[in-house]
C-alpha atoms as a PDB file:
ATOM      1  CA  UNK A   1      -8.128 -15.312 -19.324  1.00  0.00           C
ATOM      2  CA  UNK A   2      -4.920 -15.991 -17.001  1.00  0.00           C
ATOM      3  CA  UNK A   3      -4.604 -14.222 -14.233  1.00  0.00           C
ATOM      4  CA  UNK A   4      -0.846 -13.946 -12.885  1.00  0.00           C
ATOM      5  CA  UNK A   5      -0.130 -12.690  -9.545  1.00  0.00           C
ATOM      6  CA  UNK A   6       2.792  -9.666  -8.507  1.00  0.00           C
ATOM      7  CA  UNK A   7       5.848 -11.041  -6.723  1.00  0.00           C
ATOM      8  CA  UNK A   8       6.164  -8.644  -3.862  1.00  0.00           C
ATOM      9  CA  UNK A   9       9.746  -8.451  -2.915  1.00  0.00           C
ATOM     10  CA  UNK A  10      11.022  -8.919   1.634  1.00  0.00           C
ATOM     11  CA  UNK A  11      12.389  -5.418   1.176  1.00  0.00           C
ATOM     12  CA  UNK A  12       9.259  -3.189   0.428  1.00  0.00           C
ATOM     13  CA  UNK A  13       7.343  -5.335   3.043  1.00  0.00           C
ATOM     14  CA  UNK A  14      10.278  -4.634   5.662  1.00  0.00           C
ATOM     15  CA  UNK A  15      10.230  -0.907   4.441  1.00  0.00           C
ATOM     16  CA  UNK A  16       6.327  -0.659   4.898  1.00  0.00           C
ATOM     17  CA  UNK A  17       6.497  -2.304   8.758  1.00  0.00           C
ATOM     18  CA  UNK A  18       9.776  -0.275   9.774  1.00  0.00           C
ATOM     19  CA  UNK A  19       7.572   2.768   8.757  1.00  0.00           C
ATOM     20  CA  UNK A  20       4.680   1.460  10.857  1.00  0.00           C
ATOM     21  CA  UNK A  21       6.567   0.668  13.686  1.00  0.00           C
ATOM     22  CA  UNK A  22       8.040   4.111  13.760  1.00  0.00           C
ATOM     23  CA  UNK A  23       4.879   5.700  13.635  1.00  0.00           C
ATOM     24  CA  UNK A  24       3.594   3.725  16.599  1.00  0.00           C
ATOM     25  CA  UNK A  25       6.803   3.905  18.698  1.00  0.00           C
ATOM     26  CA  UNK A  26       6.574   7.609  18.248  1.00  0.00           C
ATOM     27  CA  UNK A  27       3.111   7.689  18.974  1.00  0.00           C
ATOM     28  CA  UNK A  28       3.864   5.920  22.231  1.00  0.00           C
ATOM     29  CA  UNK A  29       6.593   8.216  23.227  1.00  0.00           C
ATOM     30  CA  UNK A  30       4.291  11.082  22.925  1.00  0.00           C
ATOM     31  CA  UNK A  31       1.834   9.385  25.401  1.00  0.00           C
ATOM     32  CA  UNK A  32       4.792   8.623  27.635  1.00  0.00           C
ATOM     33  CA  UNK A  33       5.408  12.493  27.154  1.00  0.00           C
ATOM     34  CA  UNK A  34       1.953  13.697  27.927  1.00  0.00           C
ATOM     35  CA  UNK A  35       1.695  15.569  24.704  1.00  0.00           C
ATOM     36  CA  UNK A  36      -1.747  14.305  24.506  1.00  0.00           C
ATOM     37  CA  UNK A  37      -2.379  17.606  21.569  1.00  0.00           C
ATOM     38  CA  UNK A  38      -0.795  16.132  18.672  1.00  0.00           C
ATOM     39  CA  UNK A  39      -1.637  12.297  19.753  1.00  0.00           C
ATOM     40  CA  UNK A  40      -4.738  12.465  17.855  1.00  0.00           C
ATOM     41  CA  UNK A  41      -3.036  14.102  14.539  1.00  0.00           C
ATOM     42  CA  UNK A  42      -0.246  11.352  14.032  1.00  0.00           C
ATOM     43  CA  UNK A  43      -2.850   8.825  14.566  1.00  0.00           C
ATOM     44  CA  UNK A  44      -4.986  10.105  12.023  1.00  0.00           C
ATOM     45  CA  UNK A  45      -2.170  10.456   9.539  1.00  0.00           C
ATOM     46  CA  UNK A  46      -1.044   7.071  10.670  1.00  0.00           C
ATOM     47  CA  UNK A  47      -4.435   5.786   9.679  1.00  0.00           C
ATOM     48  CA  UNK A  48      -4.870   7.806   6.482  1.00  0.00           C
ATOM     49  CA  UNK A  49      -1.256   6.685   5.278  1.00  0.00           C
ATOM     50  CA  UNK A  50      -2.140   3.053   6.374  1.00  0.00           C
ATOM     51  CA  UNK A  51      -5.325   3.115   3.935  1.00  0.00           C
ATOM     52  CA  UNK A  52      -3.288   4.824   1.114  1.00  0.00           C
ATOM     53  CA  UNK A  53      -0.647   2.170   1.083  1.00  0.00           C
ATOM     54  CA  UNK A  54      -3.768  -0.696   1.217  1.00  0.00           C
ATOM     55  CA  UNK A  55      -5.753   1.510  -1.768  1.00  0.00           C
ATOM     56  CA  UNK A  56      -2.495   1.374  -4.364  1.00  0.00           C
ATOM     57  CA  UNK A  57      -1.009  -1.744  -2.886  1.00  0.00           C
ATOM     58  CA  UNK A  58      -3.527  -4.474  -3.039  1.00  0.00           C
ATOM     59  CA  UNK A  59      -4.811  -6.214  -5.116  1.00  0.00           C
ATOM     60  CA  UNK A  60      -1.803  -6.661  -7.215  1.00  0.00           C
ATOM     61  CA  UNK A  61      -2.440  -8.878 -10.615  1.00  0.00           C
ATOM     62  CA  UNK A  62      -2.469  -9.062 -14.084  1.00  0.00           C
ATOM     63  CA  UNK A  63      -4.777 -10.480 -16.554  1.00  0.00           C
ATOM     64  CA  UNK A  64      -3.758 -11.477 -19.885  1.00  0.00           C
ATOM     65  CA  UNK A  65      -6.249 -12.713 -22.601  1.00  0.00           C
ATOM     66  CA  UNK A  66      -6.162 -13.084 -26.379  1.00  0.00           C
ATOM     67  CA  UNK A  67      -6.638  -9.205 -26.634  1.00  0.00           C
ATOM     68  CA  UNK A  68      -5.482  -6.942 -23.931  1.00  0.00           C
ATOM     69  CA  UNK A  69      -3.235  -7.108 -21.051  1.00  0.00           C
ATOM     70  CA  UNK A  70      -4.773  -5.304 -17.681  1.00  0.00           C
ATOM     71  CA  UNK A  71      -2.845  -4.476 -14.456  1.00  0.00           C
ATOM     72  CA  UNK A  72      -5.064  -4.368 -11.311  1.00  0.00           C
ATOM     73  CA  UNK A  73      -3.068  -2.321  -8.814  1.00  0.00           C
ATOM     74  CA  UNK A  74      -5.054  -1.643  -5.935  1.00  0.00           C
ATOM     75  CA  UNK A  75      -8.209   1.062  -7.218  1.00  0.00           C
ATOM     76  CA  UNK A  76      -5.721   1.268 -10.075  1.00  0.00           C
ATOM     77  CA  UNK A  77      -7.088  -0.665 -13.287  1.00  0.00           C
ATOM     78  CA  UNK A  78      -5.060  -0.264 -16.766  1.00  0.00           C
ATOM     79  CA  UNK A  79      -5.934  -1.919 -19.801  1.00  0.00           C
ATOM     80  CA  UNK A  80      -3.236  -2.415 -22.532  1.00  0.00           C
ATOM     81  CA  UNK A  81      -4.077  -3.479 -25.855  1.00  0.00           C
ATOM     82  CA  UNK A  82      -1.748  -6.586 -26.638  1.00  0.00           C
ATOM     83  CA  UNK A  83      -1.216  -5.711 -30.169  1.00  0.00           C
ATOM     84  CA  UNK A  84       0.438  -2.165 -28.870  1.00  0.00           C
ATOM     85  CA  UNK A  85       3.326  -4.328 -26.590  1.00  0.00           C
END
């Protein structure tokens, strides 16, 4: 079995931490603010979208032996027969 790993391209990385920094700047305007009510709910969602992207985003390989091809992405697993490519 050979295991090949997913290029991940600057742009989706640059996407994901522009996101996150958003979040968090926005987060600290609200403390600057005082609007210590909906604090707690963008830091949950923060959190919970911060897991999501980690749960379909890593691992990322692919595993190719003599009789199927199978695509790890994150708690994603497919399994391809290699006769059916």
């Amino acid at each position: 079995m050979k295991r090949h790993y997913s290029k991940i391209d600057w742009w989706i990385i640059a996407l994901s931490l522009i996101g996150a920094f958003c979040a968090v700047l926005y987060m600290a305007l609200e403390l600057f603010d005082h609007n210590y009510e909906s604090l707690w709910m963008n830091a949950l969602f923060l959190a919970v979208l911060a897991i999501l992207l980690l749960l379909i985003s890593w691992p990322l390989y692919y595993d190719i032996d003599n009789e199927h091809l199978t695509i790890r992405m994150g708690i994603v697993r497919w399994h391809i027969p290699i006769h059916g490519i």
